[in-house]
PDB file of N, CA and C in Angstrom:
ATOM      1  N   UNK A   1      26.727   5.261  19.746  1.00  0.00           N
ATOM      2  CA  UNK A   1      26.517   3.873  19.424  1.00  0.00           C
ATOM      3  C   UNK A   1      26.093   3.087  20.659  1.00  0.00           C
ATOM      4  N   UNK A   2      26.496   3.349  21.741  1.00  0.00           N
ATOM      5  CA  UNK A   2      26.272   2.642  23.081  1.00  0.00           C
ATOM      6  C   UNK A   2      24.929   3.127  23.484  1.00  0.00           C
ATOM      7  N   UNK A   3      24.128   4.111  22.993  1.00  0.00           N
ATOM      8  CA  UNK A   3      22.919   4.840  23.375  1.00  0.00           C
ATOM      9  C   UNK A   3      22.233   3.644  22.602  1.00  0.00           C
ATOM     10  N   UNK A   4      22.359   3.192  21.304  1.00  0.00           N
ATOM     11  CA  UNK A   4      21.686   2.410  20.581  1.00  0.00           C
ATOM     12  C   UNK A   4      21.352   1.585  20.766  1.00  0.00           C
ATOM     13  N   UNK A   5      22.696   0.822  21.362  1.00  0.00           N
ATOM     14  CA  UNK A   5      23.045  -0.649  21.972  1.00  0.00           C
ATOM     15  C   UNK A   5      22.270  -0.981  22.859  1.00  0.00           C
ATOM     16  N   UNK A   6      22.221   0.306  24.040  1.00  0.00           N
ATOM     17  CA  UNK A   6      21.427   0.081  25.016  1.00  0.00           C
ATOM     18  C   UNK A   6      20.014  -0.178  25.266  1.00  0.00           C
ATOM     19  N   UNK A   7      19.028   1.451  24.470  1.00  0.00           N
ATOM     20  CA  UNK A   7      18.080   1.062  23.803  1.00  0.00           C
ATOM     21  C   UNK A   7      17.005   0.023  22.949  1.00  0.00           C
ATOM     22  N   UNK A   8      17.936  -0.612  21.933  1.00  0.00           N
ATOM     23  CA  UNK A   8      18.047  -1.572  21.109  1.00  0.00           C
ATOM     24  C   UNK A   8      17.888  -3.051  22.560  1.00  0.00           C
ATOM     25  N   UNK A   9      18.790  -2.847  23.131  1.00  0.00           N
ATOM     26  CA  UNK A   9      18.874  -3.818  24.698  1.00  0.00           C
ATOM     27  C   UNK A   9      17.621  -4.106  25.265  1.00  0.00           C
ATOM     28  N   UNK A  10      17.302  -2.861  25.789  1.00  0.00           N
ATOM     29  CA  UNK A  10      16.466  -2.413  26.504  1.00  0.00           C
ATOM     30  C   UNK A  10      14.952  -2.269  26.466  1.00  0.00           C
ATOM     31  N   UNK A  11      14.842  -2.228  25.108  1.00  0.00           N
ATOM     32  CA  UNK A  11      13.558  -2.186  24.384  1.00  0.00           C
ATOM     33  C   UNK A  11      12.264  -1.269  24.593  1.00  0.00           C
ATOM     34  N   UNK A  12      12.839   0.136  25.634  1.00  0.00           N
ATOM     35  CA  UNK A  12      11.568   0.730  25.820  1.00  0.00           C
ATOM     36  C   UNK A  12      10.961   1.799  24.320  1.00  0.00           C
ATOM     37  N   UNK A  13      11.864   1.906  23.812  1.00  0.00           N
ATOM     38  CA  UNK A  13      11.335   2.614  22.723  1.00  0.00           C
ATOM     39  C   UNK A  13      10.071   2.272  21.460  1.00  0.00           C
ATOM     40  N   UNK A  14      10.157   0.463  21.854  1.00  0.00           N
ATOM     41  CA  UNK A  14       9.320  -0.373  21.227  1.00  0.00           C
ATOM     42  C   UNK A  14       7.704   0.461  22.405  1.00  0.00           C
ATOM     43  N   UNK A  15       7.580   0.244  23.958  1.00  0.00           N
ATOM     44  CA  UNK A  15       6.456   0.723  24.456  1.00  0.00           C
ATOM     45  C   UNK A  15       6.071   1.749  24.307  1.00  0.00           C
ATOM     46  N   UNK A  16       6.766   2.293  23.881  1.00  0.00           N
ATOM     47  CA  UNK A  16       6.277   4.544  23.476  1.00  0.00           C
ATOM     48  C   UNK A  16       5.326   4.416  22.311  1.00  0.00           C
ATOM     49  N   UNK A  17       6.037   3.745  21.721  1.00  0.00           N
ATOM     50  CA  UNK A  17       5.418   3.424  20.222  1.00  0.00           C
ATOM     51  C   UNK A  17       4.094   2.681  20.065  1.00  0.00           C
ATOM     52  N   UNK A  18       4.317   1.611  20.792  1.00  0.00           N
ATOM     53  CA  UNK A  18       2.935   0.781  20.767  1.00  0.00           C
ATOM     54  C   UNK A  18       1.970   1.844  21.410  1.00  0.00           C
ATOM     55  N   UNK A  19       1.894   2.400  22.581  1.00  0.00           N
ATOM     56  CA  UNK A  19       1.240   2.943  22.787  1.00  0.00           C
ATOM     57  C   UNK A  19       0.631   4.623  22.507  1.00  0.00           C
ATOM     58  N   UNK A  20       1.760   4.724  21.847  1.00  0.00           N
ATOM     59  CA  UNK A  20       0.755   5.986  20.729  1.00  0.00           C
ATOM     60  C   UNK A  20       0.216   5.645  20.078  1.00  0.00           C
ATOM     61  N   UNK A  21       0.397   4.167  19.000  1.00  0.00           N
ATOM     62  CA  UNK A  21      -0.277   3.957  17.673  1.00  0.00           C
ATOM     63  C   UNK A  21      -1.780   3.337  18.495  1.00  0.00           C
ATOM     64  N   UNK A  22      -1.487   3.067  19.609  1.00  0.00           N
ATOM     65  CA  UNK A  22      -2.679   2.168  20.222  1.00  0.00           C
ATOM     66  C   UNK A  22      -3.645   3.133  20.155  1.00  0.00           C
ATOM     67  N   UNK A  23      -3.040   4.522  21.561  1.00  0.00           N
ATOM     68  CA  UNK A  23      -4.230   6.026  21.580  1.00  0.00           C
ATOM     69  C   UNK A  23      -4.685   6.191  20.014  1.00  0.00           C
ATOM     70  N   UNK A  24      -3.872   6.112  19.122  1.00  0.00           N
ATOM     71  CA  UNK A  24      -4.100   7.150  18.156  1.00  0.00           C
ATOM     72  C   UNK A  24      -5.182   5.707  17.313  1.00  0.00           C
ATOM     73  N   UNK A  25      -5.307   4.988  17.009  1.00  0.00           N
ATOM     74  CA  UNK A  25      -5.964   3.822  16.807  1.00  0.00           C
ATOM     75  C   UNK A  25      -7.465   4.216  17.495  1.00  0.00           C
ATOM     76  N   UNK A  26      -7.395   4.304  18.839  1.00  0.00           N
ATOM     77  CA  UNK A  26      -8.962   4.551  19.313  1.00  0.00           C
ATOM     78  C   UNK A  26      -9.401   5.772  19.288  1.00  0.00           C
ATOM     79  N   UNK A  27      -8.740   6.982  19.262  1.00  0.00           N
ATOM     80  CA  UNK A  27      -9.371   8.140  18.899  1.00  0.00           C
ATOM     81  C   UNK A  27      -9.839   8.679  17.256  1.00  0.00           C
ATOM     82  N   UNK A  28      -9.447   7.367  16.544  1.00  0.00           N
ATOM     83  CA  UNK A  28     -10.264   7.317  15.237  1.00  0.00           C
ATOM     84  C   UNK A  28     -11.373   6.684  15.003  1.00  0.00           C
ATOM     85  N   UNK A  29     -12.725   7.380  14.354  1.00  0.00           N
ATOM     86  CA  UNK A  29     -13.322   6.662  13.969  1.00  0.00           C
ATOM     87  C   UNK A  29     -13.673   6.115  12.602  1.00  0.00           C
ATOM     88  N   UNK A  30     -14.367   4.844  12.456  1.00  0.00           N
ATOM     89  CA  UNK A  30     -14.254   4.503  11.321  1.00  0.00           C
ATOM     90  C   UNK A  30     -15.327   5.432   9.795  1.00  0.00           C
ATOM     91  N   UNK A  31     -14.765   5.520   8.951  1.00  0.00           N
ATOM     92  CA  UNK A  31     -15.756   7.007   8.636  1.00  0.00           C
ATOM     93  C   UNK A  31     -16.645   6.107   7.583  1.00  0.00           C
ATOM     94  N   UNK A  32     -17.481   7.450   7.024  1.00  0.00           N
ATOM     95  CA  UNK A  32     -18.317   6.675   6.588  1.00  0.00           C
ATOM     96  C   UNK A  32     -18.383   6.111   5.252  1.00  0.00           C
ATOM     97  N   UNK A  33     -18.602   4.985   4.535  1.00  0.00           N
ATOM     98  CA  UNK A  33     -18.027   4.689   3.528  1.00  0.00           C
ATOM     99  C   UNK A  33     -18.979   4.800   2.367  1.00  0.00           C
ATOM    100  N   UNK A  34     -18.702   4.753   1.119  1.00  0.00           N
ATOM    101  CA  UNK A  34     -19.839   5.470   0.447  1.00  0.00           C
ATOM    102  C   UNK A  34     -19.712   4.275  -1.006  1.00  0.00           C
ATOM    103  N   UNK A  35     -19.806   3.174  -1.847  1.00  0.00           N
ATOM    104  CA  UNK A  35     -20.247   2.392  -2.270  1.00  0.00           C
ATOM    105  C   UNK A  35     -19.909   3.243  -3.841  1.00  0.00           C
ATOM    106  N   UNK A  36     -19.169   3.076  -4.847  1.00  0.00           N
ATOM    107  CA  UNK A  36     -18.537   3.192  -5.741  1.00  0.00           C
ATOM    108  C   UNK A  36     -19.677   3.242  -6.978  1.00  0.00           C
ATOM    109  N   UNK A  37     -20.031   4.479  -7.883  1.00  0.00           N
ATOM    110  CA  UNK A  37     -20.841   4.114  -8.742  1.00  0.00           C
ATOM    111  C   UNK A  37     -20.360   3.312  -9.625  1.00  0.00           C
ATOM    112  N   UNK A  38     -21.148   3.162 -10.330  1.00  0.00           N
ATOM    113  CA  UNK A  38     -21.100   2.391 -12.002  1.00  0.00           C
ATOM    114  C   UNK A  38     -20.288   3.051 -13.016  1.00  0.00           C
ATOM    115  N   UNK A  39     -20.326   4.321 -12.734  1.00  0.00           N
ATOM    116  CA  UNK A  39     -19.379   5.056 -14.218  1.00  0.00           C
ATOM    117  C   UNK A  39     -17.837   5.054 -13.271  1.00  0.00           C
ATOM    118  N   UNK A  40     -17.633   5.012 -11.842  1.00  0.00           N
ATOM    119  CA  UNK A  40     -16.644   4.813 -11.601  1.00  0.00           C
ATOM    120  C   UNK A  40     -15.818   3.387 -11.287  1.00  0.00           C
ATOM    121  N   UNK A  41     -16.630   2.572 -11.204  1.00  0.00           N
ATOM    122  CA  UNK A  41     -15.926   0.806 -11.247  1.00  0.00           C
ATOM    123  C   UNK A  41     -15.895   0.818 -13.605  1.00  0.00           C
ATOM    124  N   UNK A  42     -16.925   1.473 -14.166  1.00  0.00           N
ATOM    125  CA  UNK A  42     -16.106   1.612 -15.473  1.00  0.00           C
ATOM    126  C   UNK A  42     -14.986   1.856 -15.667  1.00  0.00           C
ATOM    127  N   UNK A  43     -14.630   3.017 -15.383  1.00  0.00           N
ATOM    128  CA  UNK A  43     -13.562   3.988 -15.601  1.00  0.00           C
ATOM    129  C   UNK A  43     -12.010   3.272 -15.215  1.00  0.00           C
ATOM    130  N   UNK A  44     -11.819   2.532 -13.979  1.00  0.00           N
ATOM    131  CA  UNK A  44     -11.571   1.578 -12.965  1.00  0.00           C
ATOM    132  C   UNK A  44     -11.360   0.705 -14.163  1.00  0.00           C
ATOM    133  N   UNK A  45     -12.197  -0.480 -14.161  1.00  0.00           N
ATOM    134  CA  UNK A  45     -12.038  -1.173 -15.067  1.00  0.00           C
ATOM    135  C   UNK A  45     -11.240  -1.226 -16.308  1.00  0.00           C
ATOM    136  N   UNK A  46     -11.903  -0.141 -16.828  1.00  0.00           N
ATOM    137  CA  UNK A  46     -11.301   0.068 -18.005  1.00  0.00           C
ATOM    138  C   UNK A  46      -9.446   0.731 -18.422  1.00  0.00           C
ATOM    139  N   UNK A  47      -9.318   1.370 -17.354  1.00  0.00           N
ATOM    140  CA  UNK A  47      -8.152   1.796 -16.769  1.00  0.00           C
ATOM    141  C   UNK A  47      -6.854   0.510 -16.580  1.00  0.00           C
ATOM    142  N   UNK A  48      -7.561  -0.157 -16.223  1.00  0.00           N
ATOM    143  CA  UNK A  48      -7.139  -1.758 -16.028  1.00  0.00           C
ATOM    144  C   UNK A  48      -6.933  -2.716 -16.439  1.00  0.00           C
ATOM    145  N   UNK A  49      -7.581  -3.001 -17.538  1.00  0.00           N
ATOM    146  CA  UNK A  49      -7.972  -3.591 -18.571  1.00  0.00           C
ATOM    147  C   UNK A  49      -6.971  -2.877 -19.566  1.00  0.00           C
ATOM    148  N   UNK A  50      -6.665  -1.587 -20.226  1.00  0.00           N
ATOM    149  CA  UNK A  50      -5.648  -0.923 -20.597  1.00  0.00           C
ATOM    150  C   UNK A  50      -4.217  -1.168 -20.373  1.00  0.00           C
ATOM    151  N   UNK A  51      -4.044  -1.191 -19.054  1.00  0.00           N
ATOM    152  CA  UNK A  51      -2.757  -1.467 -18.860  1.00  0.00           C
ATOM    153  C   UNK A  51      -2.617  -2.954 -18.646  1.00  0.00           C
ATOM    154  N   UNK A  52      -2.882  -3.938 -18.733  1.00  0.00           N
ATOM    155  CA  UNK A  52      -2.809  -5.151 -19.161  1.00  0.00           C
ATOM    156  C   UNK A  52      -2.849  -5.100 -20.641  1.00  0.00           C
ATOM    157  N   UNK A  53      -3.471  -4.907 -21.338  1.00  0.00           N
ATOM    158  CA  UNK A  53      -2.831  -4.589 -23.130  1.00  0.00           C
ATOM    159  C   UNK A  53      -1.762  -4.298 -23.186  1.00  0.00           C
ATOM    160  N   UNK A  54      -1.147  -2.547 -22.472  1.00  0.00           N
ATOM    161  CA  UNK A  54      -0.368  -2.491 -23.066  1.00  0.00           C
ATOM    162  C   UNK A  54       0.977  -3.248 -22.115  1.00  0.00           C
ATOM    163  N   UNK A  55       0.670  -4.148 -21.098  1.00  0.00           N
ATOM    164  CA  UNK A  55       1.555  -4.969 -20.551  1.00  0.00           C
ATOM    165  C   UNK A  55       2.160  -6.599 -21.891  1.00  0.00           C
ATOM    166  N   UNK A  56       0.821  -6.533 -22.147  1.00  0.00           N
ATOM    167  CA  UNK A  56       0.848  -7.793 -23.235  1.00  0.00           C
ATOM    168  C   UNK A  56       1.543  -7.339 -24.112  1.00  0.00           C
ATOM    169  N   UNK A  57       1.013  -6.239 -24.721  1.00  0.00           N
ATOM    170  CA  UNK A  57       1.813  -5.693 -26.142  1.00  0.00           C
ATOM    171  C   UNK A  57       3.202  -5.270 -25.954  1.00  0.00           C
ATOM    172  N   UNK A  58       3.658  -5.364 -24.818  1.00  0.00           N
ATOM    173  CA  UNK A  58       5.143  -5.071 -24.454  1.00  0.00           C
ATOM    174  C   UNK A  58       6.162  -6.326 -24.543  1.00  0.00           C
ATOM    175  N   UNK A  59       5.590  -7.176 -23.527  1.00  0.00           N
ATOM    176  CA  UNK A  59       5.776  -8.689 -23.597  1.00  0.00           C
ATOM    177  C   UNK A  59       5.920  -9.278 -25.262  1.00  0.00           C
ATOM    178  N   UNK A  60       4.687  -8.953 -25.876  1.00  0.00           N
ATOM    179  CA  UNK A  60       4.942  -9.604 -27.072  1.00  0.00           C
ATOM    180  C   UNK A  60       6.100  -9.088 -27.911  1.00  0.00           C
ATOM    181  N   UNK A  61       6.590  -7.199 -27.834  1.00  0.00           N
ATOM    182  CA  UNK A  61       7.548  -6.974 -28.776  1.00  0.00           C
ATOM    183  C   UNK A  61       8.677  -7.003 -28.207  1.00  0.00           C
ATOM    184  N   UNK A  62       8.818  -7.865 -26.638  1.00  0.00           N
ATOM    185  CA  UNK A  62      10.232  -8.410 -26.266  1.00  0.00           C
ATOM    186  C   UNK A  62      10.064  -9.485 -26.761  1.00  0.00           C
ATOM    187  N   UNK A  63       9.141 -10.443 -27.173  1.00  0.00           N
ATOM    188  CA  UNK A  63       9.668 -11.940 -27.444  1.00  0.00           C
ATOM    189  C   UNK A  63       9.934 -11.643 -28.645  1.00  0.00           C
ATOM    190  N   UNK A  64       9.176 -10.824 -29.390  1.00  0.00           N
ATOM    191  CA  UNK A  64       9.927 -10.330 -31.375  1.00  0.00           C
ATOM    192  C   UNK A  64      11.280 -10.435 -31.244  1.00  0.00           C
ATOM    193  N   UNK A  65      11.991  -9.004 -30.757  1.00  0.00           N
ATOM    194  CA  UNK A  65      12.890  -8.609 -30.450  1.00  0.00           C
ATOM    195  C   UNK A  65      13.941 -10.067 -30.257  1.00  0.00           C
ATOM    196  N   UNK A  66      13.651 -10.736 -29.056  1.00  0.00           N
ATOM    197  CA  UNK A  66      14.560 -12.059 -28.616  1.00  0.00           C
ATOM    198  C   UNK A  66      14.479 -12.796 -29.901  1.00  0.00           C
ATOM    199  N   UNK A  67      13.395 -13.290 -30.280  1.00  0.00           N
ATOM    200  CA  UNK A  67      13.194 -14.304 -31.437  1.00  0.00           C
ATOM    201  C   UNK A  67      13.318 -13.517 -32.517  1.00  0.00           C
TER     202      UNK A  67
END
């Protein structure tokens, strides 16, 4: 517990950290991105659009249910 305390105190465990996520941050690059067809923003959509129905149709047979 006093290792914690100290640590926690001390705060170097916060600089180890920053500076790996920092290295590891610049030895990535950003890749290349590729622009979503049409049958897949459908699919997407529609996927979506689905579960909002059956969000509604849930909603509605709790207010039955209450009322």
């Amino acid at each position: 517990m006093a290792d914690i305390d100290r640590d926690v105190q001390n705060v170097t465990w916060l600089e180890s950290f920053a500076s790996r996520k920092a290295g590891r941050r610049r030895d990535q690059q950003p890749a290349e991105a590729e622009a979503p067809g049409f049958a897949d923003m459908l699919i997407v959509n529609l996927g979506g659009l689905f579960s909002v129905a059956l969000a509604s149709l849930g909603v509605w047979k709790l207010a039955e249910l209450i009322i």
